[in-house]
C-alpha atoms as a PDB file:
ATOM      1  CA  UNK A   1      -9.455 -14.675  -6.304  1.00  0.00           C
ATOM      2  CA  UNK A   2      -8.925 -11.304  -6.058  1.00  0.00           C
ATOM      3  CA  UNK A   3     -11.162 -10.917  -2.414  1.00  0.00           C
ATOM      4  CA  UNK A   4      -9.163 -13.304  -1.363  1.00  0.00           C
ATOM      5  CA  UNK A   5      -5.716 -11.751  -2.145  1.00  0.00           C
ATOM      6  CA  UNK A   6      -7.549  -8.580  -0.041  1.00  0.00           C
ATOM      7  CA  UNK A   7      -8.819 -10.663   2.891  1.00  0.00           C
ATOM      8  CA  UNK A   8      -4.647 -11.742   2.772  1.00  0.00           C
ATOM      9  CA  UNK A   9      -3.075  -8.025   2.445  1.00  0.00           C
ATOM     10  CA  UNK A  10      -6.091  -7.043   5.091  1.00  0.00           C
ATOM     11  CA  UNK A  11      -4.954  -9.392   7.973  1.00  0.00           C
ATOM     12  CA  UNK A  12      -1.476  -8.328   6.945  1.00  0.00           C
ATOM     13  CA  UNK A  13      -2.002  -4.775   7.687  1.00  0.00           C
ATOM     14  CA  UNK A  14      -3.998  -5.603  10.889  1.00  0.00           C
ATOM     15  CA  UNK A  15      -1.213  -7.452  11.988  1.00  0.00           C
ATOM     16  CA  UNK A  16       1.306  -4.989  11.326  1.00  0.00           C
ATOM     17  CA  UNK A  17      -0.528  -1.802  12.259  1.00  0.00           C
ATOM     18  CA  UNK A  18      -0.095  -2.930  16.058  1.00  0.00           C
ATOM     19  CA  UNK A  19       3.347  -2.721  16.089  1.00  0.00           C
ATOM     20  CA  UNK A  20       3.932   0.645  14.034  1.00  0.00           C
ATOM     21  CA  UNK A  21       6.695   1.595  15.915  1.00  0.00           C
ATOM     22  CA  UNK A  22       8.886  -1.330  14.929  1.00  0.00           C
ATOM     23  CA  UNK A  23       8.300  -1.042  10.951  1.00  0.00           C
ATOM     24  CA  UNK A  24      11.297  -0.206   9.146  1.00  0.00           C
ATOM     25  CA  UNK A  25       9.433   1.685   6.211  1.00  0.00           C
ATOM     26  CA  UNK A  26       8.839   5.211   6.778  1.00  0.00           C
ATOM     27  CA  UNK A  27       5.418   5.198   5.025  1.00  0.00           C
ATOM     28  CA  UNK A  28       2.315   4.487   6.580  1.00  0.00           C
ATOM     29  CA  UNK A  29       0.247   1.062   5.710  1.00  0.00           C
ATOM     30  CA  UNK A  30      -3.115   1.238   4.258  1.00  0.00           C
ATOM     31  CA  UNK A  31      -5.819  -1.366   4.197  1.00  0.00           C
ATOM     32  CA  UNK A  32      -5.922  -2.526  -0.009  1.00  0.00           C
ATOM     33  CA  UNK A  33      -9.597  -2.199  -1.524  1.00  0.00           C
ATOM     34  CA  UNK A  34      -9.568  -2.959  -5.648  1.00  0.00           C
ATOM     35  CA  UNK A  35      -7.075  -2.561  -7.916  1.00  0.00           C
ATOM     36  CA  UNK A  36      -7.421   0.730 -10.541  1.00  0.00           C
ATOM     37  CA  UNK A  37      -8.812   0.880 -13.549  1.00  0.00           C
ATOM     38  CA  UNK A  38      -6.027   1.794 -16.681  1.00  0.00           C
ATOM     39  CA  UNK A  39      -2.494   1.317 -13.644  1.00  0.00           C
ATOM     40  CA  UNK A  40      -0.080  -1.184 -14.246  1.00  0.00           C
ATOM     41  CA  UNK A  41       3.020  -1.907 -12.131  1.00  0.00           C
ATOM     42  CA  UNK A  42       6.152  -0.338 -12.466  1.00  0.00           C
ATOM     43  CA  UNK A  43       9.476  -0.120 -11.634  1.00  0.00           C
ATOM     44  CA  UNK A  44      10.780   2.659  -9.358  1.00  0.00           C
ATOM     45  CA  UNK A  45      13.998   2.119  -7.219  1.00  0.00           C
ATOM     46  CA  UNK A  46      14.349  -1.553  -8.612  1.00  0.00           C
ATOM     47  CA  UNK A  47      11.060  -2.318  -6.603  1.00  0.00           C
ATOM     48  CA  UNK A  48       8.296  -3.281  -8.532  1.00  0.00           C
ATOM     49  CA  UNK A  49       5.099  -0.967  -7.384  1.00  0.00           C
ATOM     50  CA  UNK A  50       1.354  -0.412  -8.316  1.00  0.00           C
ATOM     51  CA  UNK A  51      -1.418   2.382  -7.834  1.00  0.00           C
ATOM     52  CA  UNK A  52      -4.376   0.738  -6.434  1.00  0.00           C
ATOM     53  CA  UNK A  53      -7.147   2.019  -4.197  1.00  0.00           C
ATOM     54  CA  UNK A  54      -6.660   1.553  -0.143  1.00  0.00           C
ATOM     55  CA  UNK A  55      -8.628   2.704   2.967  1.00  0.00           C
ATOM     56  CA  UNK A  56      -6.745   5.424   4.948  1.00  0.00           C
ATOM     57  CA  UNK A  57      -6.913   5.283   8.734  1.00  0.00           C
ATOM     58  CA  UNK A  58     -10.165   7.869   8.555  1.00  0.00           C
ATOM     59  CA  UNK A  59     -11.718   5.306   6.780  1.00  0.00           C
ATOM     60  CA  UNK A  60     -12.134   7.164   3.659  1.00  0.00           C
ATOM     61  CA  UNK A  61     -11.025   5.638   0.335  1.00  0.00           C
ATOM     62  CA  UNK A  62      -7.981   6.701  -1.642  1.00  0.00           C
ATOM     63  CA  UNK A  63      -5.000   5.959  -4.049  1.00  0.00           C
ATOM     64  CA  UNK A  64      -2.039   3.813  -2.348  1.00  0.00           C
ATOM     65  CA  UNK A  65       0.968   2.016  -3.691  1.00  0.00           C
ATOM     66  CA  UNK A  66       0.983  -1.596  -3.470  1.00  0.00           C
ATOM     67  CA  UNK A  67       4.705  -2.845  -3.122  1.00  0.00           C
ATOM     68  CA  UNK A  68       5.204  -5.877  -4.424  1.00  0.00           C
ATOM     69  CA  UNK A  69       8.268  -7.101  -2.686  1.00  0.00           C
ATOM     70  CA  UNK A  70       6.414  -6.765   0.999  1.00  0.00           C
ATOM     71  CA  UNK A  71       2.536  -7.584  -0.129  1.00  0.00           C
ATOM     72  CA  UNK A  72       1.821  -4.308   1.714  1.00  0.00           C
ATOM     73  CA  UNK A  73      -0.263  -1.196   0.076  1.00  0.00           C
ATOM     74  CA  UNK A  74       1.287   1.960   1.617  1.00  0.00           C
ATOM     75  CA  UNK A  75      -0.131   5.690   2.088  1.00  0.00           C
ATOM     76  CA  UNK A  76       0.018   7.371  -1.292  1.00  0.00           C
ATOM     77  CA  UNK A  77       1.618  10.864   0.254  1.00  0.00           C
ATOM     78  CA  UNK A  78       4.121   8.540   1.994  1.00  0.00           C
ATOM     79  CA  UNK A  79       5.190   7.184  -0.938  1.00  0.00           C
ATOM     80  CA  UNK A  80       5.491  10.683  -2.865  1.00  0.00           C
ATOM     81  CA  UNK A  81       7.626  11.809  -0.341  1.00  0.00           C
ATOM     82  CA  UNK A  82       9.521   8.936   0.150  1.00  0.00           C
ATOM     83  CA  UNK A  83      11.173   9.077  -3.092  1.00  0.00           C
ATOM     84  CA  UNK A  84      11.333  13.136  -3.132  1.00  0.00           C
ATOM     85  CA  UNK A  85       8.607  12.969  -6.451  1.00  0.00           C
ATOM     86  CA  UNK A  86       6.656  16.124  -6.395  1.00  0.00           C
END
């Protein structure tokens, strides 16, 4: 279940990556992986939002937010800044 709820989110962000210039979010997208060990969603801005682990554009793995409302994992340092947390 869970590879395919990535294969979804993954053809999401592939779609969506080719037109960056006509997202409305300010934060990058990010390709999901796996969810993390010990993170459960929360609420921040009445959105509901979860750490997980994505694949930045260098290919390298890292932490992202997975937005619930959108089905979209986003750039973790996006996020951060975003919502002014430092």
């Amino acid at each position: 279940m869970h590879a395919d709820a990535a294969r979804t989110r993954h053809a999401a962000v592939a779609a969506l990556s080719k037109s960056q210039s006509q997202r409305t979010t300010p934060m990058k997208l990010a390709e999901f992986i796996r969810l993390r060990s010990f993170e459960d969603p929360f609420i921040l801005s009445g959105e509901k939002w979860q750490f997980v682990t994505v694949r930045r554009s260098d290919g390298a793995e890292d932490i992202g937010v997975y937005r619930f409302s959108t089905d979209l994992c986003h750039d973790y340092a996006d996020f951060r800044a975003m919502f002014n947390l430092s």
